[in-house]
PDB file of N, CA and C in Angstrom:
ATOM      1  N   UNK A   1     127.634  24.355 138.679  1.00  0.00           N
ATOM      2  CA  UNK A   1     127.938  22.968 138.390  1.00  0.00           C
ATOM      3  C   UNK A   1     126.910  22.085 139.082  1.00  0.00           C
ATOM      4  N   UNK A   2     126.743  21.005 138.411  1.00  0.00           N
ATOM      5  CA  UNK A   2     125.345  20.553 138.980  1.00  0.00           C
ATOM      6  C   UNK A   2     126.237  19.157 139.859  1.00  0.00           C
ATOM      7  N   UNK A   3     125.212  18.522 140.239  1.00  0.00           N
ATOM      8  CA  UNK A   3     126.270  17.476 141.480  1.00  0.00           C
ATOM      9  C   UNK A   3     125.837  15.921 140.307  1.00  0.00           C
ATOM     10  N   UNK A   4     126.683  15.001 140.775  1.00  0.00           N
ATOM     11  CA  UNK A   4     125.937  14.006 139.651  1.00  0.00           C
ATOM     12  C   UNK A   4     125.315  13.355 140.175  1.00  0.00           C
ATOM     13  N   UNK A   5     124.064  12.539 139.752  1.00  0.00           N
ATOM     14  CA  UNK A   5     123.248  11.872 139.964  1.00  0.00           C
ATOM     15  C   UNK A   5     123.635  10.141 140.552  1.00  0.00           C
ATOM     16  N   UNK A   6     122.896  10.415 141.259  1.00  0.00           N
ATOM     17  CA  UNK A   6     123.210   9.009 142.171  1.00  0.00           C
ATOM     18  C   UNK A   6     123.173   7.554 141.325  1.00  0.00           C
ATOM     19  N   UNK A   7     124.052   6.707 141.315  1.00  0.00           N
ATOM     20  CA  UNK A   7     123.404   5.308 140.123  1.00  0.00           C
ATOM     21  C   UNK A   7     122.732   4.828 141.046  1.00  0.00           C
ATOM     22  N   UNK A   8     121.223   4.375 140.130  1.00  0.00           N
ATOM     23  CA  UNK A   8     119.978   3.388 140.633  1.00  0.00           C
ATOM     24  C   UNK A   8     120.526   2.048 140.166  1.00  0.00           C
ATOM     25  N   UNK A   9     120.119   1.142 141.207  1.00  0.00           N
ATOM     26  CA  UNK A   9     120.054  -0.160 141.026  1.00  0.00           C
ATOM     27  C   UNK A   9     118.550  -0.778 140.443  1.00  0.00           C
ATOM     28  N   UNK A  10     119.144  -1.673 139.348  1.00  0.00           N
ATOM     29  CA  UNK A  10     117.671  -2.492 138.806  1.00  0.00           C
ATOM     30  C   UNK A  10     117.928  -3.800 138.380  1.00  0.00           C
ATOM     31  N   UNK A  11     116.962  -4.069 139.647  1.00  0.00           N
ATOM     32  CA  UNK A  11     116.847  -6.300 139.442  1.00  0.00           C
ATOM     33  C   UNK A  11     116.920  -6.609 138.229  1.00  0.00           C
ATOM     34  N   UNK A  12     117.394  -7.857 137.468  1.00  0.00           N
ATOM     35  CA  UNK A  12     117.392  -7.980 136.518  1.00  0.00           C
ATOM     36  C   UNK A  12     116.458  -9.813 136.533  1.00  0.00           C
ATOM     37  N   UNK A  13     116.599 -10.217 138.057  1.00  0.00           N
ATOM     38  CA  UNK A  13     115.940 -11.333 138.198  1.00  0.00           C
ATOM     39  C   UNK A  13     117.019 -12.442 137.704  1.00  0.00           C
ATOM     40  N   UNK A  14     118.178 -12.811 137.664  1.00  0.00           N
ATOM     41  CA  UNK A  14     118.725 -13.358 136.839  1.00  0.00           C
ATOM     42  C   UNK A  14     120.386 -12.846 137.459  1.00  0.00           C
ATOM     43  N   UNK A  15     121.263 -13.690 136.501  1.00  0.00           N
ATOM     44  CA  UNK A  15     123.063 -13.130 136.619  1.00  0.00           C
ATOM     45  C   UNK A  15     123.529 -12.787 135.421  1.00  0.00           C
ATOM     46  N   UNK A  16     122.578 -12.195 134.331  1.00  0.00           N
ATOM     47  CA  UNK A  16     122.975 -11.693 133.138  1.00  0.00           C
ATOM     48  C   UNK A  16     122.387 -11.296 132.133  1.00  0.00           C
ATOM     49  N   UNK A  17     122.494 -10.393 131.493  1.00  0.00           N
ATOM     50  CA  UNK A  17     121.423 -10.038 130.627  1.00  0.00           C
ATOM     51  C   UNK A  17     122.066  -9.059 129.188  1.00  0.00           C
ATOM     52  N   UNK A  18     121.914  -9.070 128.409  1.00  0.00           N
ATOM     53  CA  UNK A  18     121.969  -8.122 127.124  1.00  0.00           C
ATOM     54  C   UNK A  18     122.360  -6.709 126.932  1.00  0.00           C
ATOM     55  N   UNK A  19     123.285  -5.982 126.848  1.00  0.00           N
ATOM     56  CA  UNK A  19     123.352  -4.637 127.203  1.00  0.00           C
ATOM     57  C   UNK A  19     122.176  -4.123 126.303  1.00  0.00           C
ATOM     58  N   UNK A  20     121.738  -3.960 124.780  1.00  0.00           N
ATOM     59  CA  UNK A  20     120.589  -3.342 124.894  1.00  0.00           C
ATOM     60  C   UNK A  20     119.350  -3.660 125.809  1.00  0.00           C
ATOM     61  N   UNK A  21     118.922  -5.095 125.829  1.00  0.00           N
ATOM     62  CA  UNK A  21     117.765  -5.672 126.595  1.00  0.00           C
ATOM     63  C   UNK A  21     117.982  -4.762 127.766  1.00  0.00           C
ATOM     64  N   UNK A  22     119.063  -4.333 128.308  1.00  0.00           N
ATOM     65  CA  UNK A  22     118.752  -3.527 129.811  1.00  0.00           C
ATOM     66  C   UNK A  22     118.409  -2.595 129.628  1.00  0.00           C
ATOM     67  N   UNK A  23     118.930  -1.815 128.729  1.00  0.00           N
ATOM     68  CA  UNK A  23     118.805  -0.060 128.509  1.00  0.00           C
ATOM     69  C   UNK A  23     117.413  -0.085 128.820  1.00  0.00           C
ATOM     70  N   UNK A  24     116.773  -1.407 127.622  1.00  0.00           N
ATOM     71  CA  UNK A  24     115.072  -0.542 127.459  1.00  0.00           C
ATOM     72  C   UNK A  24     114.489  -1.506 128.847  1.00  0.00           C
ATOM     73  N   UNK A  25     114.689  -2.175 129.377  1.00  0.00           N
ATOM     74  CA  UNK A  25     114.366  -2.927 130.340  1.00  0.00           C
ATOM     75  C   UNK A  25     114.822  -1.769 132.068  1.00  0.00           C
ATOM     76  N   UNK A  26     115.701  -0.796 132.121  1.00  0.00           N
ATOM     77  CA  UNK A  26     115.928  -0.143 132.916  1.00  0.00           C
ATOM     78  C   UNK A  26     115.374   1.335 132.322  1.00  0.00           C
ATOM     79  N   UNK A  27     114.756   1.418 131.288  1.00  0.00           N
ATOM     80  CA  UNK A  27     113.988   2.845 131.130  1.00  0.00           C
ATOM     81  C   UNK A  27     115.007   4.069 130.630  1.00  0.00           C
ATOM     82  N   UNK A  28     116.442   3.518 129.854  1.00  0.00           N
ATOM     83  CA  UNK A  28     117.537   4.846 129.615  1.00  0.00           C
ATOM     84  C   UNK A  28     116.585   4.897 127.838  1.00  0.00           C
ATOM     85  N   UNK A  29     115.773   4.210 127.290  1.00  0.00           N
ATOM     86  CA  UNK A  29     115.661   4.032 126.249  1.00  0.00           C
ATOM     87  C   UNK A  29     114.465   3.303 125.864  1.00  0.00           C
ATOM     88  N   UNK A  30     113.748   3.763 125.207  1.00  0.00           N
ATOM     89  CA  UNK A  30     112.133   3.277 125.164  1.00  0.00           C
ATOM     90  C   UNK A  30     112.199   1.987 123.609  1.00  0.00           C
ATOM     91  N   UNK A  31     112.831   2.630 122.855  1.00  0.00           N
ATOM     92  CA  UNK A  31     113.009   1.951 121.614  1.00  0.00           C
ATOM     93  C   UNK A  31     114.485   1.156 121.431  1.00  0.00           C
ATOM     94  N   UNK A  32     114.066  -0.424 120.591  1.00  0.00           N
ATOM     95  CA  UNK A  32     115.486  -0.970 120.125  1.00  0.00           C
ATOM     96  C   UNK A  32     115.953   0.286 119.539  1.00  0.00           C
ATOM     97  N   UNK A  33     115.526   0.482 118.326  1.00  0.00           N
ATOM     98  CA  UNK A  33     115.828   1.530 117.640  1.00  0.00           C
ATOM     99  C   UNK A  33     116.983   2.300 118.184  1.00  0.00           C
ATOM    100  N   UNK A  34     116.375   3.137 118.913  1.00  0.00           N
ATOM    101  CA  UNK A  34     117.047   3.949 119.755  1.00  0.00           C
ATOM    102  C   UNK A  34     118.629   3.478 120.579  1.00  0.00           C
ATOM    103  N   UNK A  35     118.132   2.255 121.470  1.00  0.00           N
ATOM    104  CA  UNK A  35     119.528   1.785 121.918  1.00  0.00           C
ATOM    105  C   UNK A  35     120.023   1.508 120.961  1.00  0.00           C
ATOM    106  N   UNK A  36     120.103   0.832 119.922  1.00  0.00           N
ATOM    107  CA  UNK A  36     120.995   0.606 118.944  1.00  0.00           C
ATOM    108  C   UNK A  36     122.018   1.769 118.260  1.00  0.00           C
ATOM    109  N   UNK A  37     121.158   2.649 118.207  1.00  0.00           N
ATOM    110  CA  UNK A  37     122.172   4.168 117.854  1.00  0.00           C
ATOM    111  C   UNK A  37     122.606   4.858 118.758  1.00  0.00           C
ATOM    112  N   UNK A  38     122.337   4.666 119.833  1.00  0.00           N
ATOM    113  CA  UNK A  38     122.847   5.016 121.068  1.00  0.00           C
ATOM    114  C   UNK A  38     124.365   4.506 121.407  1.00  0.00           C
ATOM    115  N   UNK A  39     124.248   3.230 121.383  1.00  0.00           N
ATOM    116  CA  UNK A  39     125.304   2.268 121.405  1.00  0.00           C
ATOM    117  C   UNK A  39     126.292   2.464 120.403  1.00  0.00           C
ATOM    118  N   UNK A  40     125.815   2.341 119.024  1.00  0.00           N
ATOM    119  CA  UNK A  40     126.824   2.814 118.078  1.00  0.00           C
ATOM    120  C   UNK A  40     127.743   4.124 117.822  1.00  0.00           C
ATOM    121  N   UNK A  41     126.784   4.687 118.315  1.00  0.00           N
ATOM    122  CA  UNK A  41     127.210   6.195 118.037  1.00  0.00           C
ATOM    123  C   UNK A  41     128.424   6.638 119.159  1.00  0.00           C
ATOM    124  N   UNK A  42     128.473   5.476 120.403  1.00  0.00           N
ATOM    125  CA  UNK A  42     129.543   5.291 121.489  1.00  0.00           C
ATOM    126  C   UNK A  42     128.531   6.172 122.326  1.00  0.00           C
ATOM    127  N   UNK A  43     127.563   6.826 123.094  1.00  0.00           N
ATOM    128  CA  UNK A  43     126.813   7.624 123.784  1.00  0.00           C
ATOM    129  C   UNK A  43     127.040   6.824 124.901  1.00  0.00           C
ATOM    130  N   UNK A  44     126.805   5.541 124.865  1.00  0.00           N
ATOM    131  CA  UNK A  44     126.697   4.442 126.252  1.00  0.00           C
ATOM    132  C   UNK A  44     128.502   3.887 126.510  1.00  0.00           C
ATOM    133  N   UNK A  45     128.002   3.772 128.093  1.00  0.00           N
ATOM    134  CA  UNK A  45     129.122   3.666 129.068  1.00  0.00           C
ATOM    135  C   UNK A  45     129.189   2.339 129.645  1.00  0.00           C
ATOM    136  N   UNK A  46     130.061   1.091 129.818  1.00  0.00           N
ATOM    137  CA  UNK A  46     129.741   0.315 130.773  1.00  0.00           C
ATOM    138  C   UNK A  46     130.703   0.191 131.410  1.00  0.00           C
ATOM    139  N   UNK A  47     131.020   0.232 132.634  1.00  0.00           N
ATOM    140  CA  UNK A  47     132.012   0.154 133.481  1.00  0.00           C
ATOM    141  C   UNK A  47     132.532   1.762 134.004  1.00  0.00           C
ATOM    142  N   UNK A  48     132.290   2.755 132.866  1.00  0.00           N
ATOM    143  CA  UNK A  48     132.751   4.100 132.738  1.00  0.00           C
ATOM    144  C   UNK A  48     133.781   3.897 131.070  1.00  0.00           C
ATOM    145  N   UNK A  49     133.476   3.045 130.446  1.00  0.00           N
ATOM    146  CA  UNK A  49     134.279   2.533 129.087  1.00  0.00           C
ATOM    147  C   UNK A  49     133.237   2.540 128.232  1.00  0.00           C
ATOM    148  N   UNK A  50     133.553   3.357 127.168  1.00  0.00           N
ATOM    149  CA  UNK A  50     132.467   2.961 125.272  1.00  0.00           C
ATOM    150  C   UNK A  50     132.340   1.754 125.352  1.00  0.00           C
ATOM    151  N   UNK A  51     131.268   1.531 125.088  1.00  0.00           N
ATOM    152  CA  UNK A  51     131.045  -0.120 124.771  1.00  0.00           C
ATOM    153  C   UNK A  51     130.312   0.085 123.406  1.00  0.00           C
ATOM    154  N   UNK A  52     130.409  -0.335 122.070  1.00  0.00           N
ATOM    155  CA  UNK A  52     129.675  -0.233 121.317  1.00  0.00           C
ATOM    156  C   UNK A  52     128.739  -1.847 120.950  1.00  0.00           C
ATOM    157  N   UNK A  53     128.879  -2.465 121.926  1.00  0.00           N
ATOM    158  CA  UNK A  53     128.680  -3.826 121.657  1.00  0.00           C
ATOM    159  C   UNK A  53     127.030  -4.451 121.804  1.00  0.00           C
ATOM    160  N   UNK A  54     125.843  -3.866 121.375  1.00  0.00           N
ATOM    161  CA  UNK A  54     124.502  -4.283 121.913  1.00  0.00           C
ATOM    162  C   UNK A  54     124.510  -5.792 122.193  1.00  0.00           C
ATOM    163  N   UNK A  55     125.330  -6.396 122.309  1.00  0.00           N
ATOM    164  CA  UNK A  55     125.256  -8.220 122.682  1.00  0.00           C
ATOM    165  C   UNK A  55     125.552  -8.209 123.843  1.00  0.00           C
ATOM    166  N   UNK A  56     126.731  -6.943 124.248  1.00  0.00           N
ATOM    167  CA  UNK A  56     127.477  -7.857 125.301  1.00  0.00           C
ATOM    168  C   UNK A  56     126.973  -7.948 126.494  1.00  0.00           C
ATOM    169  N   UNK A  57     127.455  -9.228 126.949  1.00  0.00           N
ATOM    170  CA  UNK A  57     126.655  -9.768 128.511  1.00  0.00           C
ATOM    171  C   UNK A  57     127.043  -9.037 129.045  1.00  0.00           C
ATOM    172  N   UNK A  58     126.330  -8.442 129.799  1.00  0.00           N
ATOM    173  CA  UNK A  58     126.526  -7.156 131.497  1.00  0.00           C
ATOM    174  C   UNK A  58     126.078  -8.524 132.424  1.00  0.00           C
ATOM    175  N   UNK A  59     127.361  -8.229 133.882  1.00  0.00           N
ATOM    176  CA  UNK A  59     127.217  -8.962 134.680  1.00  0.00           C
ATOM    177  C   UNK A  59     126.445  -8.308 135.572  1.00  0.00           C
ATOM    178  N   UNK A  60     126.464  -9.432 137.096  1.00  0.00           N
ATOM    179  CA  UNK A  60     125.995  -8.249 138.177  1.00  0.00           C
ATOM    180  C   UNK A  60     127.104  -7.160 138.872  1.00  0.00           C
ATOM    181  N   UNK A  61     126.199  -6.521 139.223  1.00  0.00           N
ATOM    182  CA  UNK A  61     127.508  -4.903 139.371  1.00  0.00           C
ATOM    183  C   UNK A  61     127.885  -4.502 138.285  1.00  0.00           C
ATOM    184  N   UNK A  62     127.823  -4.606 136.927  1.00  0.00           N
ATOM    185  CA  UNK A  62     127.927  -3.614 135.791  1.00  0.00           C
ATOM    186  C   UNK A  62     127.217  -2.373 136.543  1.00  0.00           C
ATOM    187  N   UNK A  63     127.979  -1.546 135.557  1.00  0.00           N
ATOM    188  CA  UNK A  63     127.568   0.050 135.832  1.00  0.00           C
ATOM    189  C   UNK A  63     126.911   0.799 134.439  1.00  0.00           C
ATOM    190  N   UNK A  64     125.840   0.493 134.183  1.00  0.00           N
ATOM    191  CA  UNK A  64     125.612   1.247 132.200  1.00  0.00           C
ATOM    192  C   UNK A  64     125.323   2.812 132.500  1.00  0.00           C
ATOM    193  N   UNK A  65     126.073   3.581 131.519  1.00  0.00           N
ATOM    194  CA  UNK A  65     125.979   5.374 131.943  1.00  0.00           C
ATOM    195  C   UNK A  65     125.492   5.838 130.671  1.00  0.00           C
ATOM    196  N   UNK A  66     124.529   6.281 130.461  1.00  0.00           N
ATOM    197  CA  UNK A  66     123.282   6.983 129.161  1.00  0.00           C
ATOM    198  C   UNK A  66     123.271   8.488 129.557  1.00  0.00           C
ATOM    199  N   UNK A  67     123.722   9.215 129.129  1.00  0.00           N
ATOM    200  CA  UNK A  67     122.940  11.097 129.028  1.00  0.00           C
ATOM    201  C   UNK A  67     122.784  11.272 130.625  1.00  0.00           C
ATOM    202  N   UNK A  68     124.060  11.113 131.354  1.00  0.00           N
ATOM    203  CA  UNK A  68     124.153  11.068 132.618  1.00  0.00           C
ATOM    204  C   UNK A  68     123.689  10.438 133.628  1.00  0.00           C
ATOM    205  N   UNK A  69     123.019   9.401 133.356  1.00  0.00           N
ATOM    206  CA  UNK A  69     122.228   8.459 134.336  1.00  0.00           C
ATOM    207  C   UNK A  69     123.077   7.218 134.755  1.00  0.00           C
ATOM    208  N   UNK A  70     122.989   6.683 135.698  1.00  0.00           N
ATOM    209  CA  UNK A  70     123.787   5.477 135.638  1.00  0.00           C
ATOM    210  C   UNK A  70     123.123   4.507 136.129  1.00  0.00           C
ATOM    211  N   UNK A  71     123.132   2.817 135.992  1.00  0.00           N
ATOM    212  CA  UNK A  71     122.132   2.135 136.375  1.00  0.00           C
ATOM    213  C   UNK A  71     122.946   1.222 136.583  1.00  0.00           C
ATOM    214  N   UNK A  72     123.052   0.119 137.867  1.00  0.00           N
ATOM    215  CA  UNK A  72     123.493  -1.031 137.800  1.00  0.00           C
ATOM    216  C   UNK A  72     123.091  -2.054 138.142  1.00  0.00           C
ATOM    217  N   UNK A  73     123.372  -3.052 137.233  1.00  0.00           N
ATOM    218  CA  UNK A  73     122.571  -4.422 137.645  1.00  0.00           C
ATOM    219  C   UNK A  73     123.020  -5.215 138.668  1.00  0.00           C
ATOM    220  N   UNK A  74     121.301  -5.502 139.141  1.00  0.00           N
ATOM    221  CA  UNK A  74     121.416  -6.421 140.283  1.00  0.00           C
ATOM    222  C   UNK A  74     121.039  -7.815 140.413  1.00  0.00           C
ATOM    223  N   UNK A  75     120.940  -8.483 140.631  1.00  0.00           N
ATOM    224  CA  UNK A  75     120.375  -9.653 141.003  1.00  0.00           C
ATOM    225  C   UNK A  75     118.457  -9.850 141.205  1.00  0.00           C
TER     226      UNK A  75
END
């Protein structure tokens, strides 16, 4: 069993931002493209909850979880 990976924190410069704009802005996702089917397909996590929503505002301290990674925004 592998241990899970620690969540990284990433500035966002700001108190809010786009759940796709972060994905590719925090590196879980190189292409809109990509987050967009990511998101739909339910793959992405925010809080530890499906979010299928590419609009929705992530605050600070959101938690976004992609193919085991977790990232949360900071300030």
């Amino acid at each position: 069993m592998t241990a899970p990976q620690p969540t990284e924190d990433v500035s966002i410069g700001g108190d809010s931002i786009r759940l796709g704009q972060f994905m590719k802005f925090a590196g879980l996702l190189d292409s809109g493209g990509d987050v967009k089917e990511a998101i739909i397909d339910g793959y992405v996590l925010v809080n530890g909850e499906v979010d299928r929503r590419r609009g929705r505002q992530l605050q600070l301290g959101d938690v976004v979880t992609f193919e085991g990674r977790s990232v949360r925004v900071r300030p």
